[in-house]
Each structure stands twice: as structure tokens, then as C-alpha cells.
PDB file of N, CA and C in Angstrom:
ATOM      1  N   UNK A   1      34.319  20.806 -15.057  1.00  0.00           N
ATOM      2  CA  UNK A   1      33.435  19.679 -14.802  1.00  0.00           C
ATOM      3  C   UNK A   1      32.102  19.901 -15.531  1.00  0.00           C
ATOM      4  N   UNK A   2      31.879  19.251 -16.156  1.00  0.00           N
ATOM      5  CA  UNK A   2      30.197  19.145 -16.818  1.00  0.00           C
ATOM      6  C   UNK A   2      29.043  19.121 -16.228  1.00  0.00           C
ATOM      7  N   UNK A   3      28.125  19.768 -16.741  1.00  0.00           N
ATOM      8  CA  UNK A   3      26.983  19.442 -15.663  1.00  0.00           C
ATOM      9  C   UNK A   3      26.253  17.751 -15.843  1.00  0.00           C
ATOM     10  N   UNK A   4      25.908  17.526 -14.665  1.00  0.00           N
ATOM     11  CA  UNK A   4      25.387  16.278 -14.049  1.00  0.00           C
ATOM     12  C   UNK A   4      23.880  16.031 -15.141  1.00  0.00           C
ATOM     13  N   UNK A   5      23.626  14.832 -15.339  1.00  0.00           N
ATOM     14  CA  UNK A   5      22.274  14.859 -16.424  1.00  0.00           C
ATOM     15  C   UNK A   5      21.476  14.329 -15.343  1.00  0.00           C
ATOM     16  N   UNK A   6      20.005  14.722 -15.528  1.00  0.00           N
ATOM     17  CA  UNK A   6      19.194  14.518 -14.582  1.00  0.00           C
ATOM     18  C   UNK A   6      18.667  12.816 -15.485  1.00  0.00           C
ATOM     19  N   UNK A   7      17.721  12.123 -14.926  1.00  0.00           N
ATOM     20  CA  UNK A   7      16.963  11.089 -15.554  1.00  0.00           C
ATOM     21  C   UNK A   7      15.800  11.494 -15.531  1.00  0.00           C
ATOM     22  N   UNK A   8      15.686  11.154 -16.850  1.00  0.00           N
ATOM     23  CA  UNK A   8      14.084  12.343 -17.183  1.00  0.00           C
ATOM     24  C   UNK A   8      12.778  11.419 -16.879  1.00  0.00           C
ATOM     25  N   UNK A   9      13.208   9.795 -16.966  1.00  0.00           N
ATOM     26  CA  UNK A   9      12.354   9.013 -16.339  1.00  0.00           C
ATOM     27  C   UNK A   9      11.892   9.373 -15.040  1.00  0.00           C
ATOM     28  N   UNK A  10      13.248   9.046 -14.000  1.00  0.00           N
ATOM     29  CA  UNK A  10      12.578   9.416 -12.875  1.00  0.00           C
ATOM     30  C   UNK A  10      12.286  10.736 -12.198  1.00  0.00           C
ATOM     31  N   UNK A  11      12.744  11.617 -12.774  1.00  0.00           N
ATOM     32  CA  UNK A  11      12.293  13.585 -12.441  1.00  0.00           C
ATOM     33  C   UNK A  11      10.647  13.042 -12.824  1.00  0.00           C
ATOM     34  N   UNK A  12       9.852  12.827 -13.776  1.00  0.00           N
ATOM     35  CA  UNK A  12       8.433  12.706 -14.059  1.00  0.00           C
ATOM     36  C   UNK A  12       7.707  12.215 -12.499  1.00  0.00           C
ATOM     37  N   UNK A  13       8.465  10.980 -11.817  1.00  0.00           N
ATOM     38  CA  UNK A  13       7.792  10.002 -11.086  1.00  0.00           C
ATOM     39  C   UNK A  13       8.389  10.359  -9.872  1.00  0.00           C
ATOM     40  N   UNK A  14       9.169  11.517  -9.668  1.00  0.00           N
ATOM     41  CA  UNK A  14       9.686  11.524  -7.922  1.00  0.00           C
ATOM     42  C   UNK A  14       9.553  13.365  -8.012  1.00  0.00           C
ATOM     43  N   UNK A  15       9.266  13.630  -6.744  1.00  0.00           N
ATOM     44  CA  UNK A  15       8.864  15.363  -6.394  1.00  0.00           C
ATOM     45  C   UNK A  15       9.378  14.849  -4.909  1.00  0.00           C
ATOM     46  N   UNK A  16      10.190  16.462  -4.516  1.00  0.00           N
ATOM     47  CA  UNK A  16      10.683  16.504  -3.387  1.00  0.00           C
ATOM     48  C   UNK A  16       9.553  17.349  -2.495  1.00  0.00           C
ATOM     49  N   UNK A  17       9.933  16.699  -1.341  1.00  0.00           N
ATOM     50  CA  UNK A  17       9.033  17.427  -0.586  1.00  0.00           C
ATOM     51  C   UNK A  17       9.561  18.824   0.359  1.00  0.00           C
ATOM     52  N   UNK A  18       8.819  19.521   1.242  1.00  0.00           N
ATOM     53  CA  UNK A  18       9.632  20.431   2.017  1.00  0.00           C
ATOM     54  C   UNK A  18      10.769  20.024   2.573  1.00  0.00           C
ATOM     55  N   UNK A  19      10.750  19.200   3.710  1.00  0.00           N
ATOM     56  CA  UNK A  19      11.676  18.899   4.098  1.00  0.00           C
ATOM     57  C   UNK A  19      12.955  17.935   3.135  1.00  0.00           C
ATOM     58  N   UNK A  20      13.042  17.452   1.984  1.00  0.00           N
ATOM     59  CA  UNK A  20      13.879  16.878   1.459  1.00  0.00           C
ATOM     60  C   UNK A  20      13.929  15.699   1.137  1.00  0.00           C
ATOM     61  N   UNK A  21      12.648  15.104   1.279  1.00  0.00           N
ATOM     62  CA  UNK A  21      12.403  13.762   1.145  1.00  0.00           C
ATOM     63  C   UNK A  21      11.764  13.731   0.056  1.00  0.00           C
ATOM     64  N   UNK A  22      12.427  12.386  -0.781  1.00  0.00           N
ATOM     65  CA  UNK A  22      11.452  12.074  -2.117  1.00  0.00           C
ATOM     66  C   UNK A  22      10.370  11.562  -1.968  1.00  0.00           C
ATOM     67  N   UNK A  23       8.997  12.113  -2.804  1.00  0.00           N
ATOM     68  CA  UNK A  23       7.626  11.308  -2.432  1.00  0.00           C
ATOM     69  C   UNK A  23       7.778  10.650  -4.318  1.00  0.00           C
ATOM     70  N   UNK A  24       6.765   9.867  -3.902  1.00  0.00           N
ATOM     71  CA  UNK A  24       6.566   8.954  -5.288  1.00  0.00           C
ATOM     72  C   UNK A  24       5.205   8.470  -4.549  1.00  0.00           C
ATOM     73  N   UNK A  25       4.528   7.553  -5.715  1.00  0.00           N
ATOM     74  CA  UNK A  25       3.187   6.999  -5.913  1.00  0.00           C
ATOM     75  C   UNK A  25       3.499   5.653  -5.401  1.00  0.00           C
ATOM     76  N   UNK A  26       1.732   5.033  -5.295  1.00  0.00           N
ATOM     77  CA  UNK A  26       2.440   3.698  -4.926  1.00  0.00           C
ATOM     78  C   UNK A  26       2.048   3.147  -6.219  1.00  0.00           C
ATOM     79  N   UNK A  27       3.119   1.626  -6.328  1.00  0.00           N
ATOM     80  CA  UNK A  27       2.201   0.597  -7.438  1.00  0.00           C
ATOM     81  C   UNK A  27       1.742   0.277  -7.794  1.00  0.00           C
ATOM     82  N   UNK A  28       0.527  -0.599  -8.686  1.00  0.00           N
ATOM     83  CA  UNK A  28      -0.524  -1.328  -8.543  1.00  0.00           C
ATOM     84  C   UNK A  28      -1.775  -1.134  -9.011  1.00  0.00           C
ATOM     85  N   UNK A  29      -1.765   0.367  -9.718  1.00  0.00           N
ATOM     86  CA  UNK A  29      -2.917   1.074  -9.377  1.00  0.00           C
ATOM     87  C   UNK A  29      -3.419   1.242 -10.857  1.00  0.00           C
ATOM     88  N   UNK A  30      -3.083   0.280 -12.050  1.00  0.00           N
ATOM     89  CA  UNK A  30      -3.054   0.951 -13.462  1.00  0.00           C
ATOM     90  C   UNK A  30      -3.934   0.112 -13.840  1.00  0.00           C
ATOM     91  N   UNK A  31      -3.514  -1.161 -13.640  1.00  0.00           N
ATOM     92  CA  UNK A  31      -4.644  -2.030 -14.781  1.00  0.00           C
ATOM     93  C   UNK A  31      -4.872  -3.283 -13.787  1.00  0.00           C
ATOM     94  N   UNK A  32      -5.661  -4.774 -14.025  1.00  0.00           N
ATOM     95  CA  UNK A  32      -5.943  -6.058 -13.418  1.00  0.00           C
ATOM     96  C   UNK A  32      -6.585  -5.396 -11.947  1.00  0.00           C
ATOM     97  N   UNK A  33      -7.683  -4.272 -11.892  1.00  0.00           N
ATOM     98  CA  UNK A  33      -8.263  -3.699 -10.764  1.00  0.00           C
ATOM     99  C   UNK A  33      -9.235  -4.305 -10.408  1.00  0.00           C
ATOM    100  N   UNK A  34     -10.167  -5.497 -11.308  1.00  0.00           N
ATOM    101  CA  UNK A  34     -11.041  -5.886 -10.885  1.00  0.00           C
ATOM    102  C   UNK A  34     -10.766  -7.098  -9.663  1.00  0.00           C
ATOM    103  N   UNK A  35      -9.473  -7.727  -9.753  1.00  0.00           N
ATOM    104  CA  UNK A  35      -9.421  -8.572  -8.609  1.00  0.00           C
ATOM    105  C   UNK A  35      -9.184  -7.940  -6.917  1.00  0.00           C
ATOM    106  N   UNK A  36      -8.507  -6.561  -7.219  1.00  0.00           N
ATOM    107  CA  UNK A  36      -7.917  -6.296  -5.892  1.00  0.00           C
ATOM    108  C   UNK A  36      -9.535  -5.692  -5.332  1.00  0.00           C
ATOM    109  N   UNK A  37      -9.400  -5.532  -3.832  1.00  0.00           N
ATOM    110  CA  UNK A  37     -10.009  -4.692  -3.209  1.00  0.00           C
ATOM    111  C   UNK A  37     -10.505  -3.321  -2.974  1.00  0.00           C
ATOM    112  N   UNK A  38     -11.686  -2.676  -2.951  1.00  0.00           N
ATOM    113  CA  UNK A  38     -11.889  -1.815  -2.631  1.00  0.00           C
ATOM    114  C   UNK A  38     -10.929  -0.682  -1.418  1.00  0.00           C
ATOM    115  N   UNK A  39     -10.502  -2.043  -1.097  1.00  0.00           N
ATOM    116  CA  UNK A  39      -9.855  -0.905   0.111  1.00  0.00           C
ATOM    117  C   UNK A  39      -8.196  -0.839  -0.237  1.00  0.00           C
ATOM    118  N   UNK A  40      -7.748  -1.900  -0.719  1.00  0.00           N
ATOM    119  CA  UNK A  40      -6.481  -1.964  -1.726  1.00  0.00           C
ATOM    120  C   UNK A  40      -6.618  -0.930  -2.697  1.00  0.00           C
ATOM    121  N   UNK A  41      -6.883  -0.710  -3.156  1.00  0.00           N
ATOM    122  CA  UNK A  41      -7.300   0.613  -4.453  1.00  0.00           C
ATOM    123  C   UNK A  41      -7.194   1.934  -3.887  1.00  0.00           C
ATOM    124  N   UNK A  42      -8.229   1.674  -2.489  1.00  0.00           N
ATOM    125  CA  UNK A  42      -7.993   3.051  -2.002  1.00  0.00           C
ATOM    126  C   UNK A  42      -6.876   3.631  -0.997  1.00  0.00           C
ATOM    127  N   UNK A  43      -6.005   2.731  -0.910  1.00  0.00           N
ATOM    128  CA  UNK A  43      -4.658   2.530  -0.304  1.00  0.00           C
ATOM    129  C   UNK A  43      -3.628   2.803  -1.238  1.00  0.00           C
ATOM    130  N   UNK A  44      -3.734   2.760  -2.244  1.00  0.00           N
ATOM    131  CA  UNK A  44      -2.894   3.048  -3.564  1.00  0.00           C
ATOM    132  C   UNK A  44      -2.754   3.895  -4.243  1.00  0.00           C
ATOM    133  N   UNK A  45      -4.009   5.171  -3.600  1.00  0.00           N
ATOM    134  CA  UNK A  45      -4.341   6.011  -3.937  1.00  0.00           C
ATOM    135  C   UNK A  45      -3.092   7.250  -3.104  1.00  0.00           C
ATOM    136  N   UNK A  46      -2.833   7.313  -2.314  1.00  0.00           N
ATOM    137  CA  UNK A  46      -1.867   7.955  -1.505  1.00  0.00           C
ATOM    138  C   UNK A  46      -0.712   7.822  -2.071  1.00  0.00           C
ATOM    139  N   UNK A  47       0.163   9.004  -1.874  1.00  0.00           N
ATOM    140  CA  UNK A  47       1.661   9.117  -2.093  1.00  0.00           C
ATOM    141  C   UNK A  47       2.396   8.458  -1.014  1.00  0.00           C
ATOM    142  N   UNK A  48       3.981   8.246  -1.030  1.00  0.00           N
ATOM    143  CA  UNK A  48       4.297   7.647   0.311  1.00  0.00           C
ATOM    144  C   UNK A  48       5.926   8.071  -0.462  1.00  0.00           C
ATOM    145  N   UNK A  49       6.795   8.002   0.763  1.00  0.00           N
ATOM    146  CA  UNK A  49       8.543   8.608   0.865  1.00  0.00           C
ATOM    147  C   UNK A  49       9.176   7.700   0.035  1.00  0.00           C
ATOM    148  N   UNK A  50      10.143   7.928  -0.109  1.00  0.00           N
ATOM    149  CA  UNK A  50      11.083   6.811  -0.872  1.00  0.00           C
ATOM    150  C   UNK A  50      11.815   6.400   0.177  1.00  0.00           C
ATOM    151  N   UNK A  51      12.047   5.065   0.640  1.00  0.00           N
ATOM    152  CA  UNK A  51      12.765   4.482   1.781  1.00  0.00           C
ATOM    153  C   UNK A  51      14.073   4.892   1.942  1.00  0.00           C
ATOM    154  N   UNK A  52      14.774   5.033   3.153  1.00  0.00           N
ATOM    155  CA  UNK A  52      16.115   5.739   3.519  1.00  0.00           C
ATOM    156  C   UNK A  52      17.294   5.339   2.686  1.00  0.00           C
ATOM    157  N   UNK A  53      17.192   3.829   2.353  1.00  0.00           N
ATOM    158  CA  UNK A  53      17.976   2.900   1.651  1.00  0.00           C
ATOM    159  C   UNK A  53      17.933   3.149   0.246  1.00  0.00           C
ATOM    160  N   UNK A  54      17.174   2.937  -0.804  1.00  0.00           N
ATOM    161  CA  UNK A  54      16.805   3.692  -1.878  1.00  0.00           C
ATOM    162  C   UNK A  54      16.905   5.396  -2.173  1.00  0.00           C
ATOM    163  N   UNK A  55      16.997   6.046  -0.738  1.00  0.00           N
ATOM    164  CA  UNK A  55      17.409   7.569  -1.298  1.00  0.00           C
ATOM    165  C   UNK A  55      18.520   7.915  -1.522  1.00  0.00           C
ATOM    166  N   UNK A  56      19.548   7.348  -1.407  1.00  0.00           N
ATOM    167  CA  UNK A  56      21.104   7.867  -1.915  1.00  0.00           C
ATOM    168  C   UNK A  56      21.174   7.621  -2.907  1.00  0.00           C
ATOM    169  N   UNK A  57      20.832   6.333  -3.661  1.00  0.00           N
ATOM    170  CA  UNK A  57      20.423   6.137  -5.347  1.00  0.00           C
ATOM    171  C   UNK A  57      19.888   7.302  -6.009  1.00  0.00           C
ATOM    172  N   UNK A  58      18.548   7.232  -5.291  1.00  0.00           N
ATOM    173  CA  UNK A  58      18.103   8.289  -6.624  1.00  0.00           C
ATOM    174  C   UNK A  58      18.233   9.947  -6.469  1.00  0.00           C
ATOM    175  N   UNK A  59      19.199   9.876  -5.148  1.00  0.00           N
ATOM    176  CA  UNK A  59      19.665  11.428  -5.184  1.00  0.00           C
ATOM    177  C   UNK A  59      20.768  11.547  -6.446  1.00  0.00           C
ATOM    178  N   UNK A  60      21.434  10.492  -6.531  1.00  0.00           N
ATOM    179  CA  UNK A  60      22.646  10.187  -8.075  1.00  0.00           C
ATOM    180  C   UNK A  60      21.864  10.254  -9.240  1.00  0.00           C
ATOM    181  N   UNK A  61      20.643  10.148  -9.627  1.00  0.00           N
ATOM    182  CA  UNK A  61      20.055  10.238 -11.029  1.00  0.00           C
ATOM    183  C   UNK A  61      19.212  11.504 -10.502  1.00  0.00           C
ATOM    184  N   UNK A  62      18.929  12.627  -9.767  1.00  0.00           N
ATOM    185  CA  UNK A  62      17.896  13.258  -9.443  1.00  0.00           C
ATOM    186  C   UNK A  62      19.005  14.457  -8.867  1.00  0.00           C
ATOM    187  N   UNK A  63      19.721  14.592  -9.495  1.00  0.00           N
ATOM    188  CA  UNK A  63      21.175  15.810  -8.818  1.00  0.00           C
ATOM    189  C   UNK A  63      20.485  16.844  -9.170  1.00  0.00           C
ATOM    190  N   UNK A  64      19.658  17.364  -9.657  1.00  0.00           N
ATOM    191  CA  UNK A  64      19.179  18.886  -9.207  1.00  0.00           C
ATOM    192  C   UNK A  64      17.814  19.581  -8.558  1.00  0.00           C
ATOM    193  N   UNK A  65      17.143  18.127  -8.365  1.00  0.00           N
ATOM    194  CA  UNK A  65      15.828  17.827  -7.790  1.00  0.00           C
ATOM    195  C   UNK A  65      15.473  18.690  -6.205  1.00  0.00           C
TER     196      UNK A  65
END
């Protein structure tokens, strides 16, 4: 059997945490900043899990993560 290829896209944008959960960034946060909020911005600023539903996906592109 061959080894499994990782996606080099998403290895950059997902880090596992201790317990086994994928963290990622949130959205929003790159460019068109002058309309959002001060407090939107600083809400965007935090990491957050990858939802339960979405983690069996990217455990299939992220097989050695």
C-alpha cells in the first residue's frame, strides 16, 4: 500500500491540538477591514475547532497530522 499524500494546502491552515482536535483561524480578517467593527476584528483574532461534522473530512486530506 502507498503512503497516503497529505494536502499541503490544508497542513499550512489546520494544527492539531492536545487533545486531537483540529484548530484553524477564523475568516474575515485579511482585507475590506474598514467597514467591520472594532469588536468584529477583535473576535477574528482567536483560533476556534473545526466543527465535529467537517472533522472526518479533513482527517482524509490531513492522514498524518
Amino acid at each position: 500500500m502507498p503512503k497516503m499524500k497529505t494536502s499541503s494546502s490544508a497542513a499550512k491552515r489546520f494544527t492539531k491540538t492536545g487533545t486531537g482536535k483540529l484548530k484553524r483561524m477564523k475568516a474575515g480578517k485579511q482585507h475590506i477591514l474598514t467597514k467591520k467593527s472594532t469588536k468584529m476584528k477583535r473576535n477574528l483574532r482567536h483560533a476556534t475547532t473545526v466543527d465535529h461534522a467537517m472533522e472526518r473530512n479533513m482527517k482524509k486530506i490531513l492522514p498524518y497530522l
